[in-house]
Protein backbone atom coordinates (compact mmCIF):
# COMPACT_ATOMS: atom_id res chain seq x y z
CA UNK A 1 0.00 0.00 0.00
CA UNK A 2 0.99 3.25 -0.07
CA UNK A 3 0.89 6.43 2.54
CA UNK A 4 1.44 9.42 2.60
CA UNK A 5 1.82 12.40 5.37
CA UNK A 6 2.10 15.67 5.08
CA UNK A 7 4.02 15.42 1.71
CA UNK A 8 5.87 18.51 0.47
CA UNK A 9 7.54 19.95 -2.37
CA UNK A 10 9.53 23.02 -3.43
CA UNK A 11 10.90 24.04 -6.65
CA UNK A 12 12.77 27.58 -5.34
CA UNK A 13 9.63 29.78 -4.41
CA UNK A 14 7.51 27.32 -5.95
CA UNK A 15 5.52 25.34 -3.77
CA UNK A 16 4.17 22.14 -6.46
CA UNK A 17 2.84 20.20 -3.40
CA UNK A 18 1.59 21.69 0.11
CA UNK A 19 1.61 19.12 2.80
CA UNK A 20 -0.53 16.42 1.36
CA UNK A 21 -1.62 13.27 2.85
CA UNK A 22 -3.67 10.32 1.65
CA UNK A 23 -3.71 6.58 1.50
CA UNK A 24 -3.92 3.46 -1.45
CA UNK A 25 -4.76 0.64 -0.20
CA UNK A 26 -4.16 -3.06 -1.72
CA UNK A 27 -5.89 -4.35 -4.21
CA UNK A 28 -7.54 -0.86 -5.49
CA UNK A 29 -6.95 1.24 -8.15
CA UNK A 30 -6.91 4.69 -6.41
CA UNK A 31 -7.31 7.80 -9.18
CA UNK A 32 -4.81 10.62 -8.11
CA UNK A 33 -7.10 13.62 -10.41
CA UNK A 34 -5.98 17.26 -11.22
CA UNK A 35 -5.64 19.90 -14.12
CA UNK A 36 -2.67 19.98 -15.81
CA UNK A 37 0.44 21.47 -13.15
CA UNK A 38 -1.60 20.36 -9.80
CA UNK A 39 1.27 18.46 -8.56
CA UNK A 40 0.37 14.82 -9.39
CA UNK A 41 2.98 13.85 -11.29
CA UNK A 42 5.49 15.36 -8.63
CA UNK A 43 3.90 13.99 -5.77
CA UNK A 44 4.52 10.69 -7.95
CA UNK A 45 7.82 11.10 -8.91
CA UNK A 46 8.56 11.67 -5.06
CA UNK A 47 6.50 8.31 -4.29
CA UNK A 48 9.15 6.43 -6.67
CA UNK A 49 11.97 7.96 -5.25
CA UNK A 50 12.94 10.06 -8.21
CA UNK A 51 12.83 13.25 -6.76
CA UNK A 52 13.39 14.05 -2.88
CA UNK A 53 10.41 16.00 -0.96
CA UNK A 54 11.24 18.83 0.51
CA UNK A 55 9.28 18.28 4.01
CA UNK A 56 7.13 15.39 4.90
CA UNK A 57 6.67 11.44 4.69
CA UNK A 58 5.63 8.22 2.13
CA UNK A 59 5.52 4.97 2.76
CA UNK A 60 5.03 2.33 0.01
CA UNK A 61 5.13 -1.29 0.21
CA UNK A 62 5.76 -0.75 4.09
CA UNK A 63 9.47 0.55 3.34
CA UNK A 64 9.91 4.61 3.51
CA UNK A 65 10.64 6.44 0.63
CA UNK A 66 13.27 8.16 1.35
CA UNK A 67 15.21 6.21 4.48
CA UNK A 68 14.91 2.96 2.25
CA UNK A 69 14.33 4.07 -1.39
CA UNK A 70 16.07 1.12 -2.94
CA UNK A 71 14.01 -1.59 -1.62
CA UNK A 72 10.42 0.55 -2.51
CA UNK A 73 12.45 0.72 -6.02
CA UNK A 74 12.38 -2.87 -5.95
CA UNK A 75 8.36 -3.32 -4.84
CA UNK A 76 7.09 -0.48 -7.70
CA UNK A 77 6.49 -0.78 -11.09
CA UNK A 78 6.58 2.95 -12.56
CA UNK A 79 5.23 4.00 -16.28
CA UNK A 80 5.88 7.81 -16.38
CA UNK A 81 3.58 9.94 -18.92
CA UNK A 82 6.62 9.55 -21.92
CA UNK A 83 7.62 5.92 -21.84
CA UNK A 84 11.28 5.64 -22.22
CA UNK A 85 11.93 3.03 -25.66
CA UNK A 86 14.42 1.87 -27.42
CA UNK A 87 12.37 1.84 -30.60
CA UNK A 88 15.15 -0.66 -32.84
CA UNK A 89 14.86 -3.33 -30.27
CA UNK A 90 11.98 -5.77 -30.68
CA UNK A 91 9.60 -5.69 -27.64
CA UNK A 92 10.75 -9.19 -26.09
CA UNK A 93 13.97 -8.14 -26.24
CA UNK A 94 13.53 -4.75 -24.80
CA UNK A 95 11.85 -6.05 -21.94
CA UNK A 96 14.62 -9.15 -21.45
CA UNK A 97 17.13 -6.19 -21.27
CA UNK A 98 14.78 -4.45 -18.76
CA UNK A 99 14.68 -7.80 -16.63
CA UNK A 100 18.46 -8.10 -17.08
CA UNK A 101 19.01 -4.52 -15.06
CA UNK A 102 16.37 -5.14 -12.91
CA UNK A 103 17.99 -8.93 -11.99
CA UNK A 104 14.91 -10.88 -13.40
CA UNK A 105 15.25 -15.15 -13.55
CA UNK A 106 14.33 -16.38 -16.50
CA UNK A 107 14.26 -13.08 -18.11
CA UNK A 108 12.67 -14.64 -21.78
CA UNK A 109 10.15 -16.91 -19.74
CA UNK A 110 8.85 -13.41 -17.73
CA UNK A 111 8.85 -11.05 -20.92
CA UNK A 112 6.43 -13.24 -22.72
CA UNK A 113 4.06 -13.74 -19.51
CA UNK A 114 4.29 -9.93 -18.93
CA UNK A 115 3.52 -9.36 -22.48
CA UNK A 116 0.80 -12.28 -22.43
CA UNK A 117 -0.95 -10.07 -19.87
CA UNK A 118 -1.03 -6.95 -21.60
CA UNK A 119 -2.07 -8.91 -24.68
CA UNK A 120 0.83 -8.27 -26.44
CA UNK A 121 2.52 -11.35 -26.88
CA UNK A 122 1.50 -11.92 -30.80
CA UNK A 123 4.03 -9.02 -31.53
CA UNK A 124 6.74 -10.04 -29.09
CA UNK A 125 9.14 -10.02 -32.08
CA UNK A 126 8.37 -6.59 -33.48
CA UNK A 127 10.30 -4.23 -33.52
CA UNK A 128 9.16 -1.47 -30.87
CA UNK A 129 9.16 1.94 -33.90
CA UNK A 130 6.77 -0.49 -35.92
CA UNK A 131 4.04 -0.56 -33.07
CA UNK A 132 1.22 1.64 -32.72
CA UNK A 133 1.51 3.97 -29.62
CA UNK A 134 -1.70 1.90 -28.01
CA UNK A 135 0.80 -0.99 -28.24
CA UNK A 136 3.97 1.03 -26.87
CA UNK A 137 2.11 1.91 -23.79
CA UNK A 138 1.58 -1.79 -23.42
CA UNK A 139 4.99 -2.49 -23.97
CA UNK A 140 6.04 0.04 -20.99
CA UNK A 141 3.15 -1.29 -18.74
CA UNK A 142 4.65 -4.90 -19.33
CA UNK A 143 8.66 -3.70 -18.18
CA UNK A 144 6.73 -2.20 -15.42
CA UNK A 145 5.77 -5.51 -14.31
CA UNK A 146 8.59 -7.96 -14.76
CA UNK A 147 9.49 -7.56 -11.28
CA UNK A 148 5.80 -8.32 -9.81
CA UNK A 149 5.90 -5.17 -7.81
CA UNK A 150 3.26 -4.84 -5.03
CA UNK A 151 2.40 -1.24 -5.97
CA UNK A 152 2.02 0.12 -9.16
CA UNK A 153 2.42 3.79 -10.47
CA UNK A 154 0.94 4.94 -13.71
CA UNK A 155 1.08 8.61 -14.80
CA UNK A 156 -1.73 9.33 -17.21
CA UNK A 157 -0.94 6.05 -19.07
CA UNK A 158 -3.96 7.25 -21.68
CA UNK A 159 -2.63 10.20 -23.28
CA UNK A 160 -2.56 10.17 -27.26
CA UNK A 161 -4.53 7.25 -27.48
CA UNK A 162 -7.64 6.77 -29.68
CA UNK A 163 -10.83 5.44 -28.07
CA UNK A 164 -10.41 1.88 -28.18
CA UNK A 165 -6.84 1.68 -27.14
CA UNK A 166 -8.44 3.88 -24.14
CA UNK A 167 -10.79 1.31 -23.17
CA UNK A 168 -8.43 -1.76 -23.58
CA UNK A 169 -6.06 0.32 -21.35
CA UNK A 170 -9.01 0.98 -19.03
CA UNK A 171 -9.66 -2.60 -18.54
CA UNK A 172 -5.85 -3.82 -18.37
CA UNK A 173 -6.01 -1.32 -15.62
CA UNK A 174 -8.92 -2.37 -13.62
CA UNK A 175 -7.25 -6.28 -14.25
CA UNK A 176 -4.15 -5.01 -12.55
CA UNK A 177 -6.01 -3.47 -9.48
CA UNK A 178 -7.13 -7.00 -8.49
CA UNK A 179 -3.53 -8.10 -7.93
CA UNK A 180 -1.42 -4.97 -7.08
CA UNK A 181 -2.26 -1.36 -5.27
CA UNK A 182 -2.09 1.04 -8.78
CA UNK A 183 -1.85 4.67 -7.90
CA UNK A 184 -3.48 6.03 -11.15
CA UNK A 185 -2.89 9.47 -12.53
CA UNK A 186 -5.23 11.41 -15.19
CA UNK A 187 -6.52 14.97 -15.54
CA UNK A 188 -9.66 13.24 -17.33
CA UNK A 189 -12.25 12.65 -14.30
CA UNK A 190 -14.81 10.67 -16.42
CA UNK A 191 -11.88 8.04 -16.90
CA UNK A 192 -11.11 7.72 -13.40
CA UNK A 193 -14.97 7.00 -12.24
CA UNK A 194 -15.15 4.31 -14.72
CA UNK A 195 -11.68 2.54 -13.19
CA UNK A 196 -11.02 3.68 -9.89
CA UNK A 197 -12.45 2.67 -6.72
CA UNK A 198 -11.13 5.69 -4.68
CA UNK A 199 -9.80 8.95 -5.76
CA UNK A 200 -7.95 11.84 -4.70
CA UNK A 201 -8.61 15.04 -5.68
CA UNK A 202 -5.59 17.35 -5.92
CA UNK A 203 -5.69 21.18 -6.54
CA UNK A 204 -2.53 23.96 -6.99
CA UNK A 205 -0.84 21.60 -4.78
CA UNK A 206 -3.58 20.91 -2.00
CA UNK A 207 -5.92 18.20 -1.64
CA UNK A 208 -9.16 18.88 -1.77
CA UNK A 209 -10.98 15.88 -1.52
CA UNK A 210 -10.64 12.09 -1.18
CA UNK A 211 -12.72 8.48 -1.15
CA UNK A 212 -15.21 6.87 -3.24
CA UNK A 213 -17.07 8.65 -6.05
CA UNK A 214 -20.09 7.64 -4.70
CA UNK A 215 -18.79 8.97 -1.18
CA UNK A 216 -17.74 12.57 -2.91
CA UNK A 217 -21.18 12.83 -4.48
CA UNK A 218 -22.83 12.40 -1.05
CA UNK A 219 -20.96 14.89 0.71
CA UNK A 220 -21.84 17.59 -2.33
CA UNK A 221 -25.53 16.69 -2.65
CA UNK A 222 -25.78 18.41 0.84
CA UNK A 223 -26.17 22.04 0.61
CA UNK A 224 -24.61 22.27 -3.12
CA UNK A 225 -25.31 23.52 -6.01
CA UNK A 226 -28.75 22.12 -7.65
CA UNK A 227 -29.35 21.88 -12.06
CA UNK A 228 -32.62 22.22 -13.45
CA UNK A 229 -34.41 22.18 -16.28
CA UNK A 230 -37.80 23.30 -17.34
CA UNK A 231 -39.53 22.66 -20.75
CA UNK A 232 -40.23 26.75 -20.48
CA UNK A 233 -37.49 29.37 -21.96
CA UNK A 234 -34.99 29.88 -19.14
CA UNK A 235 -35.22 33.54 -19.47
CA UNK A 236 -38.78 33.10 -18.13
CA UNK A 237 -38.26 30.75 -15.10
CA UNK A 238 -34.77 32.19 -13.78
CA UNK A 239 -36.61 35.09 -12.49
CA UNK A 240 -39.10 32.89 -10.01
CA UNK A 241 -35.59 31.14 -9.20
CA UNK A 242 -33.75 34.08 -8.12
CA UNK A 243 -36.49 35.32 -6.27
CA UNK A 244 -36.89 32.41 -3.64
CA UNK A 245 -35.38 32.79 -0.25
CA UNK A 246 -34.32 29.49 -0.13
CA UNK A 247 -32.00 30.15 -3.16
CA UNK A 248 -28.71 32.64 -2.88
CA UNK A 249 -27.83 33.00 -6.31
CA UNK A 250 -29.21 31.32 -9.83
CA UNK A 251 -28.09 31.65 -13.62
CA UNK A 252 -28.32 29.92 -16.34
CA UNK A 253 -25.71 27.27 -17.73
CA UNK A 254 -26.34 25.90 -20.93
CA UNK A 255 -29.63 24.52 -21.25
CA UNK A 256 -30.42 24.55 -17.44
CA UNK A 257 -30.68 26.34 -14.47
CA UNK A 258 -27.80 26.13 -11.70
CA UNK A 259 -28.94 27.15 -8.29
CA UNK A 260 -26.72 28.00 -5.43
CA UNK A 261 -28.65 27.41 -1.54
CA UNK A 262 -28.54 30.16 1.07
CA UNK A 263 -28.21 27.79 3.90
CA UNK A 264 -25.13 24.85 2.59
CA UNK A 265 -26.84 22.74 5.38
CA UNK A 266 -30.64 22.85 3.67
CA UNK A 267 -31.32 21.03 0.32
CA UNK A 268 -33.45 23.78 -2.10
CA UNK A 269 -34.59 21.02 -4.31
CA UNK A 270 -38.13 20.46 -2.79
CA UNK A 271 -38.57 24.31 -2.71
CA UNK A 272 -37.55 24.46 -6.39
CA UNK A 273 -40.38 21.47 -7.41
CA UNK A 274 -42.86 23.16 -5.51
CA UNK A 275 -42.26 26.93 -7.20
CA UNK A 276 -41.67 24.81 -10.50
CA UNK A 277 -45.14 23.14 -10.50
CA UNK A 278 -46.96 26.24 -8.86
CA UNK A 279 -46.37 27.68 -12.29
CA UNK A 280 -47.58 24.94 -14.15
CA UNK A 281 -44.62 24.31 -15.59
CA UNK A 282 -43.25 20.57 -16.39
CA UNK A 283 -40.10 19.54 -14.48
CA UNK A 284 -37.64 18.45 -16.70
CA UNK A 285 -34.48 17.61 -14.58
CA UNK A 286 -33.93 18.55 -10.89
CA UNK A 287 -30.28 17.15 -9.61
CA UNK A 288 -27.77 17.60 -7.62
CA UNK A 289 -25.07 19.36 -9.60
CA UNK A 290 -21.99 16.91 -8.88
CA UNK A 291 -23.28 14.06 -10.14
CA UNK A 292 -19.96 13.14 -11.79
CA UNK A 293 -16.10 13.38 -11.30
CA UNK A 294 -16.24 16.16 -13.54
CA UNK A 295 -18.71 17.95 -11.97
CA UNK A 296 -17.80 17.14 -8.89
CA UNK A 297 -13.81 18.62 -9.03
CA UNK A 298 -15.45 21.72 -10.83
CA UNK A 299 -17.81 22.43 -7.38
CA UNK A 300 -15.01 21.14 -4.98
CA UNK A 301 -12.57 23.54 -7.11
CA UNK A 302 -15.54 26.34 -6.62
CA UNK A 303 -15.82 25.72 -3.49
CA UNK A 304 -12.31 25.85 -2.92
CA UNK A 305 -11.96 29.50 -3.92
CA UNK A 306 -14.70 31.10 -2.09
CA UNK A 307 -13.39 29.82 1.15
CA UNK A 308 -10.13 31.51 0.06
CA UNK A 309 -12.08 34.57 -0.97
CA UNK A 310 -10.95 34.29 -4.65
CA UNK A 311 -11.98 33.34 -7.82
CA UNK A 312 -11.11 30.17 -9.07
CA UNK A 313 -8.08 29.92 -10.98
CA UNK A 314 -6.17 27.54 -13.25
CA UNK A 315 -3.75 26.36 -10.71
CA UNK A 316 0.11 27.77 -11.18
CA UNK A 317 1.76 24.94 -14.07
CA UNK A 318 5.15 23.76 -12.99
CA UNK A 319 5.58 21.55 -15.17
CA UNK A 320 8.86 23.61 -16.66
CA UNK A 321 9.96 23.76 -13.52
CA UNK A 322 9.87 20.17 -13.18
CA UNK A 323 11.64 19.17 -16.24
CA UNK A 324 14.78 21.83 -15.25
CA UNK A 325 14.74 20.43 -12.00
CA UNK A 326 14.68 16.47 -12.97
CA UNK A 327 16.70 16.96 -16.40
């Protein structure tokens, strides 16, 4: 499994990650979600021993990161967003040369179960430039587990793929969560409800919430933001919307209605019906707002910045400031 306390990370004046903590546990796939320069793929590069953290702890596989860092080296299997190739060697043999560094037995045996699992094995003798990039992210996911690590670590393994190569990845991902803890990083929140079981929501360094998506939905369905829709114009029913006490603020999004609650410990929604049908007006669609991952980082994310008495910003990308640091 992995833990981690109060994890932190500096680049100069930078902070990437502010004192996070959070927990995978075995056979899970945990999502680690943010935009683009949040500090996931820090925070996992610290987790793997590749960079040091400034202030904090992580435990993975039992051993610490950073007290022990070559035997949690040994327990992790790590696939980093650009999968390091050598594109002239075939795939078995770039994977026997993997097992030969990492001190694999019967390297040839392992590369073709490792590539049997990732359903790769029919173009074991390819050479890896010839292969589709679907198939050379398969290739990398198979090096990454010659060693049958305990804990795997995949930075947004789906990037550039087309649609089917991101649902056989999907599922090759869900497989592995049965037999190893997979920390599983991706800015896409609709891909992470459909494979993880937990997630952790990470925000200009901070986390801002964690546990089941069914868990996060429940916590936002109190006293959060309601969507509705009327089979009236908007322009005509916003007005009776904004006007109710129970409701602080209302405008329209799209085709709907989004309306924030004056009390965040009251639900508005049987208020809204009532109003709704007093007008003689058919209800449509009357929901909590963060019904999905996606909606549900955009009101955490919301939520976020009106406790901190700003508006909600992209969060700071340090991604440069990565690559000078790690190059």
């Amino acid at each position: 499994m992995i833990e981690v306390q109060n994890l932190v990370k500096k680049y100069g004046p930078v902070t990437a990650v502010k004192g996070i903590s959070f927990t995978a546990q075995p056979g899970q796939v945990t999502g680690f979600l943010g935009p683009n320069g949040a500090g996931k793929t820090t925070t996992m590069r610290m987790l793997t021993g590749f960079l040091p953290p400034t202030a904090g702890k992580a435990t993975v596989a039992g051993h610490d990161v950073f007290e022990n860092s070559l035997e949690v080296r040994k327990r992790v299997g790590y696939l980093p967003e650009s999968v390091p190739l050598y594109r002239d060697m075939t795939a078995l043999a770039y994977l026997m040369y993997v097992g030969e560094i990492r001190g694999v037995a019967k390297r040839r045996d392992k590369a073709f179960e490792v590539l049997e699992r990732v359903a790769l094995a029919h173009r074991a003798d390819s050479r890896i430039r010839t292969l589709s990039k679907g198939m050379r992210q398969r290739v990398g996911l198979a090096s990454t587990l010659l060693h049958d690590p305990d804990v795997l670590i995949l930075d947004e393994p789906t990037i550039g793929l087309d649609p089917l190569q991101v649902l056989e990845l999907r599922e090759l991902v869900r497989e592995l969560g049965k037999r190893h803890t997979v920390l599983f990083s991706t800015h896409i929140l609709s891909e992470a409800e459909q494979v993880c079981d937990s997630v952790v929501i990470i925000n200009q360094g901070e986390i801002i919430a964690q546990g089941a998506p069914v868990e996060l939905r429940g916590m936002l369905e109190q006293g959060g933001r309601v969507l509705l829709r009327v089979n009236v114009p908007l322009e005509n029913a916003l007005p009776i919307i904004q006007g109710m006490s129970e409701v602080a603020h209302a405008e329209i999004s799209g085709d709907s209605i989004v309306a924030t609650p004056v009390n965040p410990t009251s639900d508005p929604r049987p208020a809204i019906a009532r109003a709704i049908v007093q007008q003689g007006w058919d209800l449509v669609e009357l929901r909590p707002l963060a019904v999905n991952l996606e909606e549900i980082f955009l009101e955490l994310t919301r939520r976020q910045a009106a406790a901190n008495g700003e508006q909600s910003e992209a969060a700071p990308d340090v991604t440069e400031t990565e690559s000078e640091v790690s190059s």
